[in-house]
N, C-alpha and C. Protein backbone atom coordinates (compact mmCIF):
# COMPACT_ATOMS: atom_id res chain seq x y z
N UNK A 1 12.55 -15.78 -18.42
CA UNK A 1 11.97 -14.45 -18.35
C UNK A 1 10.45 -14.56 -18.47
N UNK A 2 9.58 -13.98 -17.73
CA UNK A 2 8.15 -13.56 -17.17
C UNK A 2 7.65 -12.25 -18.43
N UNK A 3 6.81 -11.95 -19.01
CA UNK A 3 6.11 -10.94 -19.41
C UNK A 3 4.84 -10.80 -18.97
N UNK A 4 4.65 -9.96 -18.19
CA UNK A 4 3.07 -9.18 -18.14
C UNK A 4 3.12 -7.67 -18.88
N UNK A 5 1.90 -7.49 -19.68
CA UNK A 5 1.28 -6.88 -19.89
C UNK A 5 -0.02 -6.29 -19.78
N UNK A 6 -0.33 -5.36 -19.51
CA UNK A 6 -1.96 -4.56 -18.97
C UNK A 6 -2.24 -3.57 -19.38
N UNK A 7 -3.55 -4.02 -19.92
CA UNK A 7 -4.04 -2.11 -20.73
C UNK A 7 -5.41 -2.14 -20.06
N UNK A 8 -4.96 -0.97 -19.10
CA UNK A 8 -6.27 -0.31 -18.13
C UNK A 8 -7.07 0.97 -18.60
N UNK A 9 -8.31 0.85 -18.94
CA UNK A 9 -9.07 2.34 -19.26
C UNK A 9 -9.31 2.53 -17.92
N UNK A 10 -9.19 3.90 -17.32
CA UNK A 10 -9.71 4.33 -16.31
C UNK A 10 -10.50 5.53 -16.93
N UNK A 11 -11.95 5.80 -16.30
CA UNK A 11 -12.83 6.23 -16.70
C UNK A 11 -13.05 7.55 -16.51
N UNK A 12 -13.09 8.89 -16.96
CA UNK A 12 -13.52 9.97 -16.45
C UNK A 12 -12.12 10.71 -16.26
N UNK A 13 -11.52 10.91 -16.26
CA UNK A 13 -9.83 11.51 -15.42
C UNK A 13 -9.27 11.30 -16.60
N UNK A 14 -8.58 12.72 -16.35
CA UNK A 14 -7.13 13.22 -17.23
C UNK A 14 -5.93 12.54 -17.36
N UNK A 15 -5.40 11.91 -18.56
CA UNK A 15 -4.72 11.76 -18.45
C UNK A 15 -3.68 12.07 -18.41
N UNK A 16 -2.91 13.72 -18.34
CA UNK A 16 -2.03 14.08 -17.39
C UNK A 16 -2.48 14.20 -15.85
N UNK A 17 -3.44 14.68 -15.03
CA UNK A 17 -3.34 14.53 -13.68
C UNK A 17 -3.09 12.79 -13.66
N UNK A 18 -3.44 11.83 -14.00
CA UNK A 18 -3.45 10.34 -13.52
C UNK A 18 -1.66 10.67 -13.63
N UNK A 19 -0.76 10.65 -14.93
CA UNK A 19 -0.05 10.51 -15.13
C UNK A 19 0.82 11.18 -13.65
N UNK A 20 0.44 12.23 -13.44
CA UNK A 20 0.98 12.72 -12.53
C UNK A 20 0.83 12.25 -10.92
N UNK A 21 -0.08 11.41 -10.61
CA UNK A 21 -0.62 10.82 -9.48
C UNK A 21 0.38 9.62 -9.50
N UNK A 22 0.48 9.02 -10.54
CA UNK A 22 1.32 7.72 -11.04
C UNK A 22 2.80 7.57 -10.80
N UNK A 23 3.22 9.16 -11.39
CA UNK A 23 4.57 8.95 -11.33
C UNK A 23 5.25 9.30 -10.17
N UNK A 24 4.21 9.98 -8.75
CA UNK A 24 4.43 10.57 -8.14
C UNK A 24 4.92 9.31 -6.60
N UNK A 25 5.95 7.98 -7.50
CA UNK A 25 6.58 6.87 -6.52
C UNK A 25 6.46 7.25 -5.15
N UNK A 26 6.51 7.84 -4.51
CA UNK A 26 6.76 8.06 -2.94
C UNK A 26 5.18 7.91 -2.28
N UNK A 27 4.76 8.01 -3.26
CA UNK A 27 2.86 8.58 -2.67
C UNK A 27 2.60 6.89 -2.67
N UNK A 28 3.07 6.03 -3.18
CA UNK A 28 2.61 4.75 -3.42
C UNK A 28 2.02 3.51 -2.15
N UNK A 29 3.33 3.89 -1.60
CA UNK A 29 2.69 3.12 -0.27
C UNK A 29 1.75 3.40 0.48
N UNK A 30 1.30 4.71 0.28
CA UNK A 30 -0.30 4.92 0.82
C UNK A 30 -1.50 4.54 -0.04
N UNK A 31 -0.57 4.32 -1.45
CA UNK A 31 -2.53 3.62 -2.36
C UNK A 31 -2.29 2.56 -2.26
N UNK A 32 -1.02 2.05 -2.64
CA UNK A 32 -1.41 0.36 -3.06
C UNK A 32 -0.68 -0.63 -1.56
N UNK A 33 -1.57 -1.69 -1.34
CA UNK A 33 -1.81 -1.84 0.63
C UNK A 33 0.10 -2.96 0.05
N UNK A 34 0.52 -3.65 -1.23
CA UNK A 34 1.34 -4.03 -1.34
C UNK A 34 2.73 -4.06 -1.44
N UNK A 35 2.71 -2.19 -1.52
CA UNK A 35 3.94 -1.43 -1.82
C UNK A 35 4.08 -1.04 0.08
N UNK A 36 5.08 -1.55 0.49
CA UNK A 36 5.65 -1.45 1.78
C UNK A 36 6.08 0.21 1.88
N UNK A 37 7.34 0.11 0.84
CA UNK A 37 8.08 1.42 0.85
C UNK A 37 8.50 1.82 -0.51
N UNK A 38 8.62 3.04 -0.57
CA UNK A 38 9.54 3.59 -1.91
C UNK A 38 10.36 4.78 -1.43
N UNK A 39 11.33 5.03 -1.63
CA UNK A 39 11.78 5.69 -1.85
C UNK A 39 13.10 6.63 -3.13
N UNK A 40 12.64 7.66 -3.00
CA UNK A 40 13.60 8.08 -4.70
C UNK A 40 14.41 9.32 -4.26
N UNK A 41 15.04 9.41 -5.15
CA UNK A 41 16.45 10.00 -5.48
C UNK A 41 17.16 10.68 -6.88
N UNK A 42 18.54 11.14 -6.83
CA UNK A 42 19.05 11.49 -7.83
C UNK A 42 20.28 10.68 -7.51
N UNK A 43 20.90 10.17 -8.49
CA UNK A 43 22.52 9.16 -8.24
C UNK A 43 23.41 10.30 -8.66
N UNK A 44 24.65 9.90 -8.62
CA UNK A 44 25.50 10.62 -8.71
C UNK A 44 25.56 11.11 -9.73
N UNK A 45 25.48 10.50 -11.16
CA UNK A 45 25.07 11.04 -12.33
C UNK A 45 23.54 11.62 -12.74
N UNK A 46 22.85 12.02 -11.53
CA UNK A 46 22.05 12.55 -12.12
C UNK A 46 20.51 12.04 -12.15
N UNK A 47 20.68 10.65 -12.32
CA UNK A 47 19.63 9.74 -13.27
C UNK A 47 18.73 9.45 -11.48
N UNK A 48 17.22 9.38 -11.83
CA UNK A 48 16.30 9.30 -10.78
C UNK A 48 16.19 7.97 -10.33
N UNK A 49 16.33 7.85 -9.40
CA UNK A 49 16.33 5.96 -9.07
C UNK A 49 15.38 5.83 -7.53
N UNK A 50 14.90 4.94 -7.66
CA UNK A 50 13.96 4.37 -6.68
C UNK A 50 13.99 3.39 -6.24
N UNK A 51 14.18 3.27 -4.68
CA UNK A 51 13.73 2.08 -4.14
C UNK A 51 12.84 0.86 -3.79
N UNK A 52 12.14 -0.21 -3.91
CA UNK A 52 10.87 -0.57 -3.54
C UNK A 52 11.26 -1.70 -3.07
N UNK A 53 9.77 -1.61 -1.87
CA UNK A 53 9.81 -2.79 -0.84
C UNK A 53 8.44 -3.29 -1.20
N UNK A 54 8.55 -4.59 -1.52
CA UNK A 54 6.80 -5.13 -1.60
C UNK A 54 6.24 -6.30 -1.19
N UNK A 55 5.41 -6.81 -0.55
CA UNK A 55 4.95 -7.71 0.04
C UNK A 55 4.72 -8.49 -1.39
N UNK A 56 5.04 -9.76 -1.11
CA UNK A 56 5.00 -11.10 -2.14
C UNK A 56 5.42 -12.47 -1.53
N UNK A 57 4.25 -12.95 -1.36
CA UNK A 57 3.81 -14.22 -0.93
C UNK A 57 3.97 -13.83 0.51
N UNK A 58 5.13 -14.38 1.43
CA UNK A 58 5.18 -14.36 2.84
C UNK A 58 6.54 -13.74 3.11
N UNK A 59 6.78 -13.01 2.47
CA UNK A 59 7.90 -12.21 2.43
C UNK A 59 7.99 -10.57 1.69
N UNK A 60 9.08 -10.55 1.54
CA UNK A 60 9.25 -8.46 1.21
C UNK A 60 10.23 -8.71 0.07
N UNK A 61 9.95 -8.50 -0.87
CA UNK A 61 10.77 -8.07 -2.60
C UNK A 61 11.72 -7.15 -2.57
N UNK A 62 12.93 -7.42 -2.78
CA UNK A 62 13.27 -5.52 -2.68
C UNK A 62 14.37 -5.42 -3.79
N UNK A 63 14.44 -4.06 -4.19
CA UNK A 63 14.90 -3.72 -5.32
C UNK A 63 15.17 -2.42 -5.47
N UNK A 64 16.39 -1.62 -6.46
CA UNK A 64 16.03 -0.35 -6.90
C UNK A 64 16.45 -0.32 -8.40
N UNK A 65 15.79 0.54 -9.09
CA UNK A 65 15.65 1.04 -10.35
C UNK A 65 16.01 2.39 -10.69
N UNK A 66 16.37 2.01 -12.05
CA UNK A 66 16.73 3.82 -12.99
C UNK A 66 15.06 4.07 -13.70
N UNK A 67 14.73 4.94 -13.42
CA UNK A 67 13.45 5.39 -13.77
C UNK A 67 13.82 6.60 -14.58
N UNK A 68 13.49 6.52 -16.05
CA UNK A 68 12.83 7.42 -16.75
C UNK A 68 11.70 8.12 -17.11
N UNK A 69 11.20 9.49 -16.50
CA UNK A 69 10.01 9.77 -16.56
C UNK A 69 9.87 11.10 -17.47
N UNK A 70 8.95 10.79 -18.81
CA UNK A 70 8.82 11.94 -19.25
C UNK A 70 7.27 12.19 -19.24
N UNK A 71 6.70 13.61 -18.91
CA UNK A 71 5.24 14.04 -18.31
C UNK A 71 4.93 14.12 -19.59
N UNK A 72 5.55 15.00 -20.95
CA UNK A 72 5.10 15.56 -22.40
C UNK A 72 4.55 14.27 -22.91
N UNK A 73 5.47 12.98 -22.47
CA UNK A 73 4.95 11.98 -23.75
C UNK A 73 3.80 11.44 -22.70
N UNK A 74 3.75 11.18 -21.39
CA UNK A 74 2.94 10.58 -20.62
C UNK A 74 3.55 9.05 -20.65
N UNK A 75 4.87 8.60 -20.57
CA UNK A 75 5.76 7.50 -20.43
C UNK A 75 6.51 7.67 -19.24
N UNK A 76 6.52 6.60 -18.12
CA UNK A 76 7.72 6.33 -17.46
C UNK A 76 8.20 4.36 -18.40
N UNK A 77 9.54 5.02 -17.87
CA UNK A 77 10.55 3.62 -18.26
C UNK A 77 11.11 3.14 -16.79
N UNK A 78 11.68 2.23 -16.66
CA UNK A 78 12.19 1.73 -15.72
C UNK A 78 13.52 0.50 -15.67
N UNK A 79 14.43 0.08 -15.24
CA UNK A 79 15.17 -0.71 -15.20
C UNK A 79 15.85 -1.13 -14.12
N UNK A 80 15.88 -2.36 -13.52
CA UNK A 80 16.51 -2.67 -12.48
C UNK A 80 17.82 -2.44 -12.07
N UNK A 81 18.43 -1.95 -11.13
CA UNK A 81 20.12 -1.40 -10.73
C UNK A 81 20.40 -3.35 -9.96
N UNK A 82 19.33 -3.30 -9.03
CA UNK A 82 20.12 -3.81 -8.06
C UNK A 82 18.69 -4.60 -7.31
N UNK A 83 19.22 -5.94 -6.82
CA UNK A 83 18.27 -5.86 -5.24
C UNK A 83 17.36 -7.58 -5.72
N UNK A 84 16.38 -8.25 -5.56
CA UNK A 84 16.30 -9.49 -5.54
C UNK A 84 16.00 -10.11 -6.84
N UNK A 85 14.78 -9.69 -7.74
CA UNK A 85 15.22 -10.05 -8.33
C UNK A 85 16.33 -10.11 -9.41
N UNK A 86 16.53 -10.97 -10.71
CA UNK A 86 17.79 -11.32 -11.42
C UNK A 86 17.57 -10.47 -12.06
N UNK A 87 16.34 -9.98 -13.12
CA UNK A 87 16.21 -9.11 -14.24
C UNK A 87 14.64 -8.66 -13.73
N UNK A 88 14.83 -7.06 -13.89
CA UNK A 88 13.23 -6.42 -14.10
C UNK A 88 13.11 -4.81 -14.50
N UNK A 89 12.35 -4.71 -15.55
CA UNK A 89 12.57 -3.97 -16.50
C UNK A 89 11.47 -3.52 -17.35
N UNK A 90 10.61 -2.43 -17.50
CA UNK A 90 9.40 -2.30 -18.14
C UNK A 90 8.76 -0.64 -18.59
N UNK A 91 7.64 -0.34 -18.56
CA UNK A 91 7.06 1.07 -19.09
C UNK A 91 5.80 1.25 -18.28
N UNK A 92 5.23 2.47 -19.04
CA UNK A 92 4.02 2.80 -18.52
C UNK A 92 4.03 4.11 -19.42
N UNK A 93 2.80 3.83 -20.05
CA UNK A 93 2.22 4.86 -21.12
C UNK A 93 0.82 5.41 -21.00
N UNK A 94 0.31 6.19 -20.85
CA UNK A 94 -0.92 7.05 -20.75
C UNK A 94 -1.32 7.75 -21.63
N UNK A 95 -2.43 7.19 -22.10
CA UNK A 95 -2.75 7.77 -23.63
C UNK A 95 -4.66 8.70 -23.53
N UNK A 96 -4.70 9.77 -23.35
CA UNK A 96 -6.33 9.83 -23.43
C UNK A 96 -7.10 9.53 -24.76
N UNK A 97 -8.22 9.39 -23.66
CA UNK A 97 -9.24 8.70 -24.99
C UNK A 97 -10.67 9.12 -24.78
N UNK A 98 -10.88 10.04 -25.09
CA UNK A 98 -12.03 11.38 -24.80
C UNK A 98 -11.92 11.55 -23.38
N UNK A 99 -13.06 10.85 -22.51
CA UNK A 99 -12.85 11.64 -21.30
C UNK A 99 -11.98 10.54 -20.75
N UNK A 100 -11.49 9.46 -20.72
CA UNK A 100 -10.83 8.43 -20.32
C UNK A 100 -9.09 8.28 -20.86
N UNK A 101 -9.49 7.52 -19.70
CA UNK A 101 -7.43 7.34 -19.91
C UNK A 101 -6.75 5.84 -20.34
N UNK A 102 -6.16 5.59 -20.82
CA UNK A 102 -5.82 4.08 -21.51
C UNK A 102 -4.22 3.89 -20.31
N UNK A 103 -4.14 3.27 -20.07
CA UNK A 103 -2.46 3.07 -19.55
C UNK A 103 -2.61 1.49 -19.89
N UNK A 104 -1.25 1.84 -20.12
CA UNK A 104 -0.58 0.35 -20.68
C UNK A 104 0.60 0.21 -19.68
N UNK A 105 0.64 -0.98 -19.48
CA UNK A 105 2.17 -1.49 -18.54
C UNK A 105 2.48 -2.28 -18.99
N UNK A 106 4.13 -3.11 -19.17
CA UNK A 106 4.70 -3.63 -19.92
C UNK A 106 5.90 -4.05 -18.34
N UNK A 107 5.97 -5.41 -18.73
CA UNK A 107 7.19 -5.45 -17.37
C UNK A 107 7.80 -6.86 -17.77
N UNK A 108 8.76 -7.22 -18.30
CA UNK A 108 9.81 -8.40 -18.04
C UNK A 108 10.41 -8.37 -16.44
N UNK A 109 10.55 -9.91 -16.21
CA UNK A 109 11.45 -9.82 -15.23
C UNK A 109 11.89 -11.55 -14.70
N UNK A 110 12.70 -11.62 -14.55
CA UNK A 110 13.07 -12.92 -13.63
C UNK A 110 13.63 -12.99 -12.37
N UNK A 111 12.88 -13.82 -11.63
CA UNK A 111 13.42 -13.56 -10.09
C UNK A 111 14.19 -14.41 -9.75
N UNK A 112 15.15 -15.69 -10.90
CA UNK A 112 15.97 -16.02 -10.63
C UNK A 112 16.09 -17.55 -10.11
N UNK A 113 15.28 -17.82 -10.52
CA UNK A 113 14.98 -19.69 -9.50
C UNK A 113 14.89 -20.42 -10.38
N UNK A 114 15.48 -20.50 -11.50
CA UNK A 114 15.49 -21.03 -12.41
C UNK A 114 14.50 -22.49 -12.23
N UNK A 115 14.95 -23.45 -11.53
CA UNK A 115 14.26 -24.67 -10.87
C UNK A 115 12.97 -24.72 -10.49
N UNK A 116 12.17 -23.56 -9.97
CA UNK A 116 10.62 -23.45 -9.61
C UNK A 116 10.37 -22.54 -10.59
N UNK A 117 10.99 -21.96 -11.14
CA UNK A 117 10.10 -20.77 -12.40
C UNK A 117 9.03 -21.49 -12.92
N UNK A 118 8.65 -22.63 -13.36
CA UNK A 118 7.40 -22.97 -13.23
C UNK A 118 6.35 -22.66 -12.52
N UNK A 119 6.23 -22.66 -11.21
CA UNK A 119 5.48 -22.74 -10.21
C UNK A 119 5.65 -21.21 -9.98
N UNK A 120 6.79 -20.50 -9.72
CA UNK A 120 6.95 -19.17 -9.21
C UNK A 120 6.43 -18.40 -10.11
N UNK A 121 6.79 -18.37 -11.62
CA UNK A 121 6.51 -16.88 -12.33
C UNK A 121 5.29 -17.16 -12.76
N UNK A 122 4.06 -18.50 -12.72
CA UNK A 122 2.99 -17.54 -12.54
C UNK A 122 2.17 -17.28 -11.60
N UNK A 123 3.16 -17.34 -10.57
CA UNK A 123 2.59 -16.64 -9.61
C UNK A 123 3.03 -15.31 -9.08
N UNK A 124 4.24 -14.54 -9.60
CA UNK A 124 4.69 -13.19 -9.60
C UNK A 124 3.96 -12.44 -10.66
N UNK A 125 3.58 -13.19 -11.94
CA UNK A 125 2.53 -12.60 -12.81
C UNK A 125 1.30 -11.89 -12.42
N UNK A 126 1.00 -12.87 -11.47
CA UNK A 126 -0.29 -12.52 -11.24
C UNK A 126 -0.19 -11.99 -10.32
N UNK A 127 0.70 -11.73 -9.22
CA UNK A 127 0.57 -10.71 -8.07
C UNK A 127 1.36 -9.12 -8.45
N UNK A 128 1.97 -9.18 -9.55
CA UNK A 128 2.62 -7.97 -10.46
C UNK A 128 1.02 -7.49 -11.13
N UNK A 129 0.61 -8.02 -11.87
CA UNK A 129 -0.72 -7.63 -12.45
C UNK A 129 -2.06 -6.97 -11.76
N UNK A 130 -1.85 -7.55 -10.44
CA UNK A 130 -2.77 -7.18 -9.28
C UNK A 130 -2.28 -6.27 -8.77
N UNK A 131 -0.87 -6.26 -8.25
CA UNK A 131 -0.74 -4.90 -7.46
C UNK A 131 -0.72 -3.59 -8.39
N UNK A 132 -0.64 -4.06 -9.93
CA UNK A 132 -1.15 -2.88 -11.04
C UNK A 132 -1.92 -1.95 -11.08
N UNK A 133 -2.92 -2.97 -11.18
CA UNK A 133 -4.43 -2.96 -11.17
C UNK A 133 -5.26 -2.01 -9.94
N UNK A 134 -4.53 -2.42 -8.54
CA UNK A 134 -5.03 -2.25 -7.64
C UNK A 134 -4.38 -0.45 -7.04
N UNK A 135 -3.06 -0.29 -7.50
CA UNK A 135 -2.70 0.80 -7.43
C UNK A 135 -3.46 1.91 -8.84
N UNK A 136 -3.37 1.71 -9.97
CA UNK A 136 -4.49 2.36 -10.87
C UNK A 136 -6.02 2.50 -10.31
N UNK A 137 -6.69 1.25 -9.50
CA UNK A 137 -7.78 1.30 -9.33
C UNK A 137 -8.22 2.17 -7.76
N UNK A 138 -6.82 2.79 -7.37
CA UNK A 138 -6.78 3.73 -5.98
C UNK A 138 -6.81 4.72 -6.71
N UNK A 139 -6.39 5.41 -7.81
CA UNK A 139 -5.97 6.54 -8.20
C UNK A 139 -6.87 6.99 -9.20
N UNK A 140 -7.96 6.24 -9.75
CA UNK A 140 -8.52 6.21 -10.48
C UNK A 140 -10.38 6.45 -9.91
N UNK A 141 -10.54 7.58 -9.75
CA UNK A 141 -12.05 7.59 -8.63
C UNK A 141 -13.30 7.22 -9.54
N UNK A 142 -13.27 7.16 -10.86
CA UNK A 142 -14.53 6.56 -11.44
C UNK A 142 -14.81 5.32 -11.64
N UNK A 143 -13.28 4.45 -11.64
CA UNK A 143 -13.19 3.11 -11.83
C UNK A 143 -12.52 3.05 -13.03
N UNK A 144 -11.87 1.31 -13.28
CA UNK A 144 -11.32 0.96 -14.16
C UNK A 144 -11.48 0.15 -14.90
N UNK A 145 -11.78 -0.65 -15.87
CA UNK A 145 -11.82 -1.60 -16.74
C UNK A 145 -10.39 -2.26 -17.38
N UNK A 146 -10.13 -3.84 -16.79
CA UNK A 146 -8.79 -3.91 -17.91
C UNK A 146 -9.61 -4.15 -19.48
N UNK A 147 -9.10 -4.16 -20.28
CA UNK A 147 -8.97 -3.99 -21.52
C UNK A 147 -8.58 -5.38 -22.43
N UNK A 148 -9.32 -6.36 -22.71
CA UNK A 148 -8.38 -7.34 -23.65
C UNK A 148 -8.33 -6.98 -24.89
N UNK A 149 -7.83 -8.22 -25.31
CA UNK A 149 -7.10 -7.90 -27.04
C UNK A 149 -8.25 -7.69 -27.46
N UNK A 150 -8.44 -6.08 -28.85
CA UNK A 150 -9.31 -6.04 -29.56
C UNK A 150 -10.71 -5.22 -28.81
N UNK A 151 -10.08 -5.07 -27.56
CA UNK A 151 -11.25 -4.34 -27.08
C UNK A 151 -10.85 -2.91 -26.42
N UNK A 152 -10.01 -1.65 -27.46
CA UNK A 152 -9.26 -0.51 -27.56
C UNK A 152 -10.04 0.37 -27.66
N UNK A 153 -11.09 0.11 -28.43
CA UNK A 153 -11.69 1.28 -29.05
C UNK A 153 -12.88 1.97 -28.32
């Protein structure tokens, strides 16, 4: 199992409109150039699930998820149903911070290759972290700063 984590200040912007730009999956493939497709839904029980197609390495990722989204707390959750990789599973929290917005992302996952997971997961790390980054830094019109340890305040 892979962990990335990312805490992005984006500068100037609400953090309910961001939140709402964010959770708004379908809009995605027009910000971030890596997200092919999404598409979402209600399952039979109810629960919101989404599809995604994403460019990684020389090929297309694909997958769908149970997505939990609540706007009050400014949290989506997420969990994998189905689709390539083995396990993937994570959050997204939006916290303001005067005129700025903090989001945090949180994502486990294994894509299953047990044999190259060396070589592979850090390189899904770092293209998970980027296409983060790069979708926050579309949605985000003043700009963004990631955030390391100790540097919150």
């Amino acid at each position: 199992m892979s962990d990335v984590s990312l805490d992005i200040r984006c500068r100037e912007i609400d953090a309910d409109a961001l939140f709402a730009v964010l959770a708004d999956f379908d809009g995605h493939a027009q910000r971030a150039p890596s997200v092919r497709s999404v598409a979402c839904y209600a399952d039979a029980d109810g629960r919101r699930v989404s599809e995604w197609e994403v460019h990684f390495r020389n090929g297309v990722l694909r997958w769908s998820e149970w997505d939990v989204v609540d706007p009050a707390q400014r949290t989506m959750r997420f969990v994998q149903r189905d689709g390539d990789p083995v396990h993937f599973e994570g959050s997204w929290r939006l916290t303001p911070a005067g005129d700025d917005c903090l989001v945090s992302f949180r994502a486990t996952f294994d894509l299953g290759v047990a044999t190259f997971a060396e070589v592979i997961d850090p390189i899904a790390e770092q293209a998970l972290r980027d296409n983060i980054l790069d979708l926050v830094d579309s949605v985000a019109p003043s700009g963004i700063a990631v955030i390391e340890a100790g540097d919150v305040g």
